[in-house]
PDB file of N, CA and C in Angstrom:
ATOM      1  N   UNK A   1       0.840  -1.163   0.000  1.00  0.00           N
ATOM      2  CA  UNK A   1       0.000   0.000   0.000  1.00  0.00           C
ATOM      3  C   UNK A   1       0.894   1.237   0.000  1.00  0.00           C
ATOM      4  N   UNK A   2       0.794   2.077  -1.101  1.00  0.00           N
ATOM      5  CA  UNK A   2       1.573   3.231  -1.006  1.00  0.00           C
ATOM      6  C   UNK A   2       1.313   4.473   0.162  1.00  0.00           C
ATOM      7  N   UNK A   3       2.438   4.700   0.398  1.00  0.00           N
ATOM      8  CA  UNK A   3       2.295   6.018   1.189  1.00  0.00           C
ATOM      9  C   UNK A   3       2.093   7.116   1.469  1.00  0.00           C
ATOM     10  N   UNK A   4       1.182   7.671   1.539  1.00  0.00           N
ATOM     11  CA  UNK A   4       0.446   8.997   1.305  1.00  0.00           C
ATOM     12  C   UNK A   4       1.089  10.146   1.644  1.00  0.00           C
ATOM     13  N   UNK A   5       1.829  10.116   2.772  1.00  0.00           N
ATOM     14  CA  UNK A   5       2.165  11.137   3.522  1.00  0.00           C
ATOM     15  C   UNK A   5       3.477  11.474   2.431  1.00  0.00           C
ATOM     16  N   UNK A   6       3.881  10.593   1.358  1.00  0.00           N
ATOM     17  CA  UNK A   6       5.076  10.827   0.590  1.00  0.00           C
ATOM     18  C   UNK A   6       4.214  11.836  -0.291  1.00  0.00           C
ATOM     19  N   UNK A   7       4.505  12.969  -1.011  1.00  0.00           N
ATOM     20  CA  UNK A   7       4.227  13.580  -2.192  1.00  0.00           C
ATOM     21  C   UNK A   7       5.253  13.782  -3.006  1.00  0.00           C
ATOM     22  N   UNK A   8       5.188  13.858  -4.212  1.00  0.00           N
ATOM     23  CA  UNK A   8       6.099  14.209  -5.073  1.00  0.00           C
ATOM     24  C   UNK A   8       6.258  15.927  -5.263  1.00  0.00           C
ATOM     25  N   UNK A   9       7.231  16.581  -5.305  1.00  0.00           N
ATOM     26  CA  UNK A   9       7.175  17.685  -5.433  1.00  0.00           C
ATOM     27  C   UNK A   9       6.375  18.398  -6.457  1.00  0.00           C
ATOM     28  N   UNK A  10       6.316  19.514  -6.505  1.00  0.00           N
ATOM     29  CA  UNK A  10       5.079  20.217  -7.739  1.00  0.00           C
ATOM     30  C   UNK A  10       6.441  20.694  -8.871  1.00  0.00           C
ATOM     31  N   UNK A  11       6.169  20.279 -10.214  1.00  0.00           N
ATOM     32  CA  UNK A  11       6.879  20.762 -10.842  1.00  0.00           C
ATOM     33  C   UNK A  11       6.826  22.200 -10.877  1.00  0.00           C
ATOM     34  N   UNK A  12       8.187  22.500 -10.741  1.00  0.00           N
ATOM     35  CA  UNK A  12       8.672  24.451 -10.743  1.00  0.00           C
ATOM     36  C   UNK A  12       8.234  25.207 -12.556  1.00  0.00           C
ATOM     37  N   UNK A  13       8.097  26.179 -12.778  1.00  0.00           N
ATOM     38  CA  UNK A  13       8.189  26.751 -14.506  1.00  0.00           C
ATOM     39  C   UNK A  13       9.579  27.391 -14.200  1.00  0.00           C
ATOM     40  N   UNK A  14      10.173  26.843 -15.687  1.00  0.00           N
ATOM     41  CA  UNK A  14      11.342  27.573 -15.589  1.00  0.00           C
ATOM     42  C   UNK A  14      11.116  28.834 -16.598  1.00  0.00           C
ATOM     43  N   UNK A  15      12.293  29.917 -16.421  1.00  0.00           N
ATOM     44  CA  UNK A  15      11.928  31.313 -17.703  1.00  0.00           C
ATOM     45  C   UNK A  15      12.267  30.841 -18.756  1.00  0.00           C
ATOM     46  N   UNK A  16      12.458  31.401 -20.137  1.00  0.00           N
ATOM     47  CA  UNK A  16      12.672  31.489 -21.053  1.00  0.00           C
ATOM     48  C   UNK A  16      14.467  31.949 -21.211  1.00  0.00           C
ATOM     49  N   UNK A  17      14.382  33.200 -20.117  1.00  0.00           N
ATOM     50  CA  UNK A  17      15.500  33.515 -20.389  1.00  0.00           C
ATOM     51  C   UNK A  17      16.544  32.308 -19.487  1.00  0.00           C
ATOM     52  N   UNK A  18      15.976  31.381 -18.576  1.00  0.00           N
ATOM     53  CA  UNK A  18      17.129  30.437 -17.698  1.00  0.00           C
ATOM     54  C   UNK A  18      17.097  29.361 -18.851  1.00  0.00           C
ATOM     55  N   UNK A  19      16.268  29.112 -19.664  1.00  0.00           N
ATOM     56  CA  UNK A  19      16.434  27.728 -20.526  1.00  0.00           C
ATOM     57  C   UNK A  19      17.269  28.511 -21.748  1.00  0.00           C
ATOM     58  N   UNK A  20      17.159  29.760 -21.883  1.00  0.00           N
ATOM     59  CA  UNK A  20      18.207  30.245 -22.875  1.00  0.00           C
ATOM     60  C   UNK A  20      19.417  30.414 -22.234  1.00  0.00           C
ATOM     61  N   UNK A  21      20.234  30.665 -21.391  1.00  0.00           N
ATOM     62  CA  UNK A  21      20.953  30.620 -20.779  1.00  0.00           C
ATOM     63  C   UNK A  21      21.831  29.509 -20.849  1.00  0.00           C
ATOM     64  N   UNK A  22      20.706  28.194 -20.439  1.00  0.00           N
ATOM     65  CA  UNK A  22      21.132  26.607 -20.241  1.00  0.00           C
ATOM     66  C   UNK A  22      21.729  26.275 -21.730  1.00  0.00           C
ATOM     67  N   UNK A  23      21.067  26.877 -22.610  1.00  0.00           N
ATOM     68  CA  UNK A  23      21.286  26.621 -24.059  1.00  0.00           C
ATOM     69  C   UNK A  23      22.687  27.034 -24.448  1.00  0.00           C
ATOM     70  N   UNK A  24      22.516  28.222 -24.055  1.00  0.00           N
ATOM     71  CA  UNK A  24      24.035  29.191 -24.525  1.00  0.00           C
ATOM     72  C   UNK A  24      25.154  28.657 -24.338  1.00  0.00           C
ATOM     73  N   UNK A  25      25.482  28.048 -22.517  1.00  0.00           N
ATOM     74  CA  UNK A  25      26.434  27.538 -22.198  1.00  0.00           C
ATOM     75  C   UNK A  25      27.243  26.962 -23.371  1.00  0.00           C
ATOM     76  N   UNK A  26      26.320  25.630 -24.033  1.00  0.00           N
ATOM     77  CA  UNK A  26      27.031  25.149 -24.720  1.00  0.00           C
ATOM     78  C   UNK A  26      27.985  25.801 -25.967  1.00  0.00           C
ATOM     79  N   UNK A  27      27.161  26.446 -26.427  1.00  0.00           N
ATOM     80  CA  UNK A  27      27.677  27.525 -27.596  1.00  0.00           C
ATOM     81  C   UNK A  27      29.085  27.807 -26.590  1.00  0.00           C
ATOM     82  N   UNK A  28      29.202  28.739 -25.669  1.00  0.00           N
ATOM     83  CA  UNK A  28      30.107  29.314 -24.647  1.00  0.00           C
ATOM     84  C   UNK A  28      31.197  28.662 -24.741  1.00  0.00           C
ATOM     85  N   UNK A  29      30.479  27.322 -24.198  1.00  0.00           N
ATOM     86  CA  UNK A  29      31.747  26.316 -24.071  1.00  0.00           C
ATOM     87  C   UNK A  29      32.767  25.737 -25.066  1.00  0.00           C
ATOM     88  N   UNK A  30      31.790  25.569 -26.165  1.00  0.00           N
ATOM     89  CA  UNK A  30      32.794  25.093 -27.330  1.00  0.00           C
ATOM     90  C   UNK A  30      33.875  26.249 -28.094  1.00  0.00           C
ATOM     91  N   UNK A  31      33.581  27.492 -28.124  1.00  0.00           N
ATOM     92  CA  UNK A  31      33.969  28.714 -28.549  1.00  0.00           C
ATOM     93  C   UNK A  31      35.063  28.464 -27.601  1.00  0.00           C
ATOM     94  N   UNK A  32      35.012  28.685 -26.213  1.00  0.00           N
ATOM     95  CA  UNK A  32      36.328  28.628 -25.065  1.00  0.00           C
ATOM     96  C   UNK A  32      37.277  27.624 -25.771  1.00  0.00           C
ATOM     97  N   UNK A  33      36.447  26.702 -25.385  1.00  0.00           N
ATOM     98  CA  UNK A  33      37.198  25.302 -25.609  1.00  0.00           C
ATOM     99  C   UNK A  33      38.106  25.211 -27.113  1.00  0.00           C
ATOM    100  N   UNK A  34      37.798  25.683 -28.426  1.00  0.00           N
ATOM    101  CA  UNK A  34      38.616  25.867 -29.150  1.00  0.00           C
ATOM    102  C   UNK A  34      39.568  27.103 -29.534  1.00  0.00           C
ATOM    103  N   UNK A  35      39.153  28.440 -28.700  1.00  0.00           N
ATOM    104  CA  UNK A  35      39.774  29.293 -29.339  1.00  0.00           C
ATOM    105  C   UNK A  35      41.212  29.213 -29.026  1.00  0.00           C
ATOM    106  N   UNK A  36      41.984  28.611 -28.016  1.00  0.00           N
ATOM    107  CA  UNK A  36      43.324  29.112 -27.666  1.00  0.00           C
ATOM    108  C   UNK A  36      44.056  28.385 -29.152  1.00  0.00           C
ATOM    109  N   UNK A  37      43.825  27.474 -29.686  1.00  0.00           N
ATOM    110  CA  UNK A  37      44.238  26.535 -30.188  1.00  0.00           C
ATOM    111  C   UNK A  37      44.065  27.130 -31.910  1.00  0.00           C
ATOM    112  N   UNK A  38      43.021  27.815 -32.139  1.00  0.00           N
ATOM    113  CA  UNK A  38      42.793  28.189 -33.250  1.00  0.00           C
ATOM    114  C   UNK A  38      43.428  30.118 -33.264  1.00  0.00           C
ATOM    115  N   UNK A  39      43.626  30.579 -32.127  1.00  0.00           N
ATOM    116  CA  UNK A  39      44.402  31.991 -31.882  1.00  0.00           C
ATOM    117  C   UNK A  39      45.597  31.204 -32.266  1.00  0.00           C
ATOM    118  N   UNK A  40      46.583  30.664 -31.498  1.00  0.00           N
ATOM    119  CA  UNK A  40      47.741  30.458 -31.713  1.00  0.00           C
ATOM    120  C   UNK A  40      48.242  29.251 -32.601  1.00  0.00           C
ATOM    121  N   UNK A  41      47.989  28.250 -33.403  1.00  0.00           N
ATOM    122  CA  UNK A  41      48.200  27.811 -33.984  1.00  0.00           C
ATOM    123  C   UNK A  41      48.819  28.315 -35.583  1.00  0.00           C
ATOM    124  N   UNK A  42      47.917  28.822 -35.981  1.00  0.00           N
ATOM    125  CA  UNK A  42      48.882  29.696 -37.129  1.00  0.00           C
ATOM    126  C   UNK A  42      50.356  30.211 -37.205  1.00  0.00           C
ATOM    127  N   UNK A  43      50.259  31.139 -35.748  1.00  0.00           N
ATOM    128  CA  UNK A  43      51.185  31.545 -35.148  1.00  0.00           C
ATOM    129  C   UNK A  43      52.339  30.869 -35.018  1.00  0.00           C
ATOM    130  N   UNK A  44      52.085  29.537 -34.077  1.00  0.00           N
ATOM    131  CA  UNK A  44      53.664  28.604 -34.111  1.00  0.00           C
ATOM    132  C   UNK A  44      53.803  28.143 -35.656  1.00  0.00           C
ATOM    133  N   UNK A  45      52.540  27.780 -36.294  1.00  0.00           N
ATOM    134  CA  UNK A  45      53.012  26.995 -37.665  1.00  0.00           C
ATOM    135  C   UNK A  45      54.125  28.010 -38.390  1.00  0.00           C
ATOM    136  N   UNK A  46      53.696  29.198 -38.371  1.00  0.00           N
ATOM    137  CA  UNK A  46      54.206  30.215 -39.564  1.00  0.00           C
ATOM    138  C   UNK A  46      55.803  30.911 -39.142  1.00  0.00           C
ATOM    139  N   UNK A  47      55.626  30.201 -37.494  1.00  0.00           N
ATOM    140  CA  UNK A  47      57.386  30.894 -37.287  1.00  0.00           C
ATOM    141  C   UNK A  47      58.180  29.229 -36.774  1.00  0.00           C
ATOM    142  N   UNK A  48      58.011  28.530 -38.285  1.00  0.00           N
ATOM    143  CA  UNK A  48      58.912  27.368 -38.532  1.00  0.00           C
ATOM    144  C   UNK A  48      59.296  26.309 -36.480  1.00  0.00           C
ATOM    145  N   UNK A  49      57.891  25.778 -36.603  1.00  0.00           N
ATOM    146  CA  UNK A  49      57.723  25.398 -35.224  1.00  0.00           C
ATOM    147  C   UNK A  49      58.942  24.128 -34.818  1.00  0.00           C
ATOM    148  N   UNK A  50      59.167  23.604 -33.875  1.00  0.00           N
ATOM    149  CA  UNK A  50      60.692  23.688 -32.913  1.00  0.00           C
ATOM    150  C   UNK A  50      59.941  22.266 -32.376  1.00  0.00           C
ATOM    151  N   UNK A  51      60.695  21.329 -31.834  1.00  0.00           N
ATOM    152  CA  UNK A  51      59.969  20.360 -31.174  1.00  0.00           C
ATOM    153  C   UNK A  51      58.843  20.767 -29.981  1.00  0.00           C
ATOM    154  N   UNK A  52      59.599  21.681 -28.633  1.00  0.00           N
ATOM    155  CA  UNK A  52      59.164  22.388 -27.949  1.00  0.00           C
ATOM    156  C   UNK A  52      57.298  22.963 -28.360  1.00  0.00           C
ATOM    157  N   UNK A  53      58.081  23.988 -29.518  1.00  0.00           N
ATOM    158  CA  UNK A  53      56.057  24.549 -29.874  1.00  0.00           C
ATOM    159  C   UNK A  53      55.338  23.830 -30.743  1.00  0.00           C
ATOM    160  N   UNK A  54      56.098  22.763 -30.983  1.00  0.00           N
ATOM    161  CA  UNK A  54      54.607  21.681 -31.223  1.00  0.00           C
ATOM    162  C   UNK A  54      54.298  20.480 -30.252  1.00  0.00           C
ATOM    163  N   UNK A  55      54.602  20.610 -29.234  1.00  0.00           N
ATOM    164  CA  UNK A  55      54.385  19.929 -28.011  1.00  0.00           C
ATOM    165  C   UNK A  55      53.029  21.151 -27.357  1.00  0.00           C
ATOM    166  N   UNK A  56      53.263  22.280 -27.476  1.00  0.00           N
ATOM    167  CA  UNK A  56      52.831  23.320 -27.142  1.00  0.00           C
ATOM    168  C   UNK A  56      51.543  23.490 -27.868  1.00  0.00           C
ATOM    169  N   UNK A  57      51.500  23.270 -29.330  1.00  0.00           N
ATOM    170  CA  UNK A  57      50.425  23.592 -29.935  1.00  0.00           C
ATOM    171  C   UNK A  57      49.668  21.951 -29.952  1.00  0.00           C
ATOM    172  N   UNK A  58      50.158  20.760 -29.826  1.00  0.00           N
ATOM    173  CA  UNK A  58      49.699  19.780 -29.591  1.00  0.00           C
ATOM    174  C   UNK A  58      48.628  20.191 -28.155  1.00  0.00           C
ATOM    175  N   UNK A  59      48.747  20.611 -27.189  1.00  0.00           N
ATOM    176  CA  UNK A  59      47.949  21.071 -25.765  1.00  0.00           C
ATOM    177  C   UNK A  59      47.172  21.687 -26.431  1.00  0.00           C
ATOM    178  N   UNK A  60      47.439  23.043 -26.845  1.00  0.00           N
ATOM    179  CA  UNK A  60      46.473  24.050 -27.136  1.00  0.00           C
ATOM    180  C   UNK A  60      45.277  23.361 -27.809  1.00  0.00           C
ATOM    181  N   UNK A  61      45.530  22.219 -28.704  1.00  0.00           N
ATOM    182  CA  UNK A  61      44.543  21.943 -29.561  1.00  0.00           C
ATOM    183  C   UNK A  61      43.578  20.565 -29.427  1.00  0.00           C
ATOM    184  N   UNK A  62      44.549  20.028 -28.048  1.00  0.00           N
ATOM    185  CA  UNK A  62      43.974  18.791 -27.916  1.00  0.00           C
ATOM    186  C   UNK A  62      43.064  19.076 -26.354  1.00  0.00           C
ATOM    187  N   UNK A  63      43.859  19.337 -25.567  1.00  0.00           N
ATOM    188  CA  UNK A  63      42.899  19.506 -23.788  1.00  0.00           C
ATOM    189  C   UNK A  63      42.225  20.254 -23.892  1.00  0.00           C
ATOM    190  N   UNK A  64      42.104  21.254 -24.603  1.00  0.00           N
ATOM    191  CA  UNK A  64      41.091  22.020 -23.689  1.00  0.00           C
ATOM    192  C   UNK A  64      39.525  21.432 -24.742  1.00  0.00           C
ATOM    193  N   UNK A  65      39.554  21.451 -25.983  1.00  0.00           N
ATOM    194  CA  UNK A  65      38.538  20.204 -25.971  1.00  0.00           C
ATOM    195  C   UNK A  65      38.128  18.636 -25.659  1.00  0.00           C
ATOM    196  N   UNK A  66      39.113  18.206 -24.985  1.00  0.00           N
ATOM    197  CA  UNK A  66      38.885  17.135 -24.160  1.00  0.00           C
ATOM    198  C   UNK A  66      38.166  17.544 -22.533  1.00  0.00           C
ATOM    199  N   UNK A  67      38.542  18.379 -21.865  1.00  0.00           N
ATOM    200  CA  UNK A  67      38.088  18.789 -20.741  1.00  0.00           C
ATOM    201  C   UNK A  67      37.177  19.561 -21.159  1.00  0.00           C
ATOM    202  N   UNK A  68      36.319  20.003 -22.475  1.00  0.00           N
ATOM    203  CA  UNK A  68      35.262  20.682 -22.632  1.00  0.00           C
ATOM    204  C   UNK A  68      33.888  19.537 -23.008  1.00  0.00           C
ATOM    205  N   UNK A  69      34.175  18.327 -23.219  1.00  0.00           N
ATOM    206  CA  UNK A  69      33.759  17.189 -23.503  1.00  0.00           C
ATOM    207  C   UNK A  69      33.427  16.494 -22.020  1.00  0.00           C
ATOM    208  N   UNK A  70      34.082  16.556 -21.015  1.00  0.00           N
ATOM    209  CA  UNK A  70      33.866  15.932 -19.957  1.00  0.00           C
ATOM    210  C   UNK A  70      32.697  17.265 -19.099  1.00  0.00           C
ATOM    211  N   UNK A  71      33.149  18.215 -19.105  1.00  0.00           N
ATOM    212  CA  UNK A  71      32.409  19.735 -18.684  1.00  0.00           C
ATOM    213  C   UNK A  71      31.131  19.215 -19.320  1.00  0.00           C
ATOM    214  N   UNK A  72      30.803  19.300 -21.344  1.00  0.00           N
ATOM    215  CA  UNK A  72      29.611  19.250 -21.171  1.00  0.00           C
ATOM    216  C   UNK A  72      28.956  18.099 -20.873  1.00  0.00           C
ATOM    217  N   UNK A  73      29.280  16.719 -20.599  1.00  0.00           N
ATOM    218  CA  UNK A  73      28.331  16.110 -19.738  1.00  0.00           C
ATOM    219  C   UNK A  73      27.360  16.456 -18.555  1.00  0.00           C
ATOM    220  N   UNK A  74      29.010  17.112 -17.741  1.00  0.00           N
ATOM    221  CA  UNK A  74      28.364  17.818 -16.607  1.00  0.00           C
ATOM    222  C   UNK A  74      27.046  18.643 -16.850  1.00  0.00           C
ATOM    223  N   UNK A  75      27.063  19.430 -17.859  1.00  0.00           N
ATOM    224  CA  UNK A  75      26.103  20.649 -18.034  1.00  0.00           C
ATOM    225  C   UNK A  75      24.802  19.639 -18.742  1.00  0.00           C
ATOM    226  N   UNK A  76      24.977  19.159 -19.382  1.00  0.00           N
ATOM    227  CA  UNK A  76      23.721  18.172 -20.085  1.00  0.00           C
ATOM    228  C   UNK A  76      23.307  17.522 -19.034  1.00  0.00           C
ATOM    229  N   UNK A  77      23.721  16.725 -18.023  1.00  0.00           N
ATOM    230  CA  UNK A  77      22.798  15.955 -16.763  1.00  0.00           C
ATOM    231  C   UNK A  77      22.493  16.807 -15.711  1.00  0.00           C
ATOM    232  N   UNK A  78      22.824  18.365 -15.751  1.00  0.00           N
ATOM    233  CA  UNK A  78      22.319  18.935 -14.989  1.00  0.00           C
ATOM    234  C   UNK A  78      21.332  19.510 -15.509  1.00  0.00           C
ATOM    235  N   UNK A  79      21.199  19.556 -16.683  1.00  0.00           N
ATOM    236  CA  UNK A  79      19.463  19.896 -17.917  1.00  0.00           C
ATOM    237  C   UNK A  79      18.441  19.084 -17.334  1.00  0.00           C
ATOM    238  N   UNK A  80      19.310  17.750 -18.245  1.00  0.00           N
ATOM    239  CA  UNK A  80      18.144  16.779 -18.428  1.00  0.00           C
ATOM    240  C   UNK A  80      17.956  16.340 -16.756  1.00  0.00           C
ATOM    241  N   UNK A  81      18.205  16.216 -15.573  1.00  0.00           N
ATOM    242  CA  UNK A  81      17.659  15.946 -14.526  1.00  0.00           C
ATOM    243  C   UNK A  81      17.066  16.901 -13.675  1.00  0.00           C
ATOM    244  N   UNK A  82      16.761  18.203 -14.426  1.00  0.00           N
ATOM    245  CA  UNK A  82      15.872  19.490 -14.411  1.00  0.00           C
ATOM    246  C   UNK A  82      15.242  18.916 -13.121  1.00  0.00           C
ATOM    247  N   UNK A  83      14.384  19.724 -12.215  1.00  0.00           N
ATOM    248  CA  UNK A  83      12.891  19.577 -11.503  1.00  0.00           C
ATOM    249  C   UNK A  83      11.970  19.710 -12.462  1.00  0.00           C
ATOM    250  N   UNK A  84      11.930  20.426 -13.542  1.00  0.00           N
ATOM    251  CA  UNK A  84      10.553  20.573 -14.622  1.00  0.00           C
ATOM    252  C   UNK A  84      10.657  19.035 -15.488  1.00  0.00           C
ATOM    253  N   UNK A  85       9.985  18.010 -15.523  1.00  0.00           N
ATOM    254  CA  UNK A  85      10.411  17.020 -16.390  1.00  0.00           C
ATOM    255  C   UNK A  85      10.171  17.518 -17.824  1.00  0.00           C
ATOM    256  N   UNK A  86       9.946  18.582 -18.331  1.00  0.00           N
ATOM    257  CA  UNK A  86       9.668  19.132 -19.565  1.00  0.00           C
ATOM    258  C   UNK A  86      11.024  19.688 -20.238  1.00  0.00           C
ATOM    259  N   UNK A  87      11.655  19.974 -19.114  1.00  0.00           N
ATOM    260  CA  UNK A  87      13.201  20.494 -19.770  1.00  0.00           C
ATOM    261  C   UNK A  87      14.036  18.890 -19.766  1.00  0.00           C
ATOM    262  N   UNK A  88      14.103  17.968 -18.995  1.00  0.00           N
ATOM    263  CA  UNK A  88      14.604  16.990 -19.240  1.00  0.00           C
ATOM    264  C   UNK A  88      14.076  16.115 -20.514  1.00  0.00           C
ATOM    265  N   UNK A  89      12.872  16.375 -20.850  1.00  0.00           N
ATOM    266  CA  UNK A  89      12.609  15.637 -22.081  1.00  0.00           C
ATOM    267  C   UNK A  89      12.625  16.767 -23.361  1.00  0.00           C
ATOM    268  N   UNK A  90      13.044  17.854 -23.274  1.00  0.00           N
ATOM    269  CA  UNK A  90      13.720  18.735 -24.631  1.00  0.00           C
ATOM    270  C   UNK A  90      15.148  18.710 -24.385  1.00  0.00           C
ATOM    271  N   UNK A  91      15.755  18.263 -23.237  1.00  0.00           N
ATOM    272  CA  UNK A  91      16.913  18.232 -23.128  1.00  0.00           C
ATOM    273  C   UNK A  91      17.396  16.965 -24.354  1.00  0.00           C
ATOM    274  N   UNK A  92      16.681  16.140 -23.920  1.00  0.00           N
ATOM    275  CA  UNK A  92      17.098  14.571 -24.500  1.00  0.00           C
ATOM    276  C   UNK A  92      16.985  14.808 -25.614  1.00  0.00           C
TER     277      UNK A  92
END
């Protein structure tokens, strides 16, 4: 026999402008996540790069979209496990 005294919470409305927000991040993130790599890359290529600055431009171009890949998980299961189940199922 289920338990009454349990309720499920009342789903919250979220704004327009917090689900645009939630949206943006991602845009945000990928822009971060590639620009160091696409600023300076030209740069070492064109001044005849050295073992050193392509160890250097190897980083620039590889971590910070790897750690932007693990980040947006983070940001996607904090969508989709919303309190509104309406943002978790436009999340998906």
């Amino acid at each position: 026999m289920p338990d009454s005294s349990i309720t499920s919470p009342a789903p919250q409305q979220v704004s327009a402008r917090s689900a645009r927000l939630t949206a943006s991040l991602f845009n945000y993130g990928n822009i971060v996540a590639m620009l160091p790599g696409l600023v300076l890359a030209p740069y070492i290529l064109l001044a005849h790069p050295t073992g050193t600055s392509m160890i250097l431009l190897f980083v620039l171009m590889m971590v910070p979209p790897i750690l932007w890949f693990g980040v947006s998980m983070v940001v996607y299961a904090t969508a989709r496990h919303h309190t509104d189940p309406q943002v978790g199922h436009f999340t998906q």
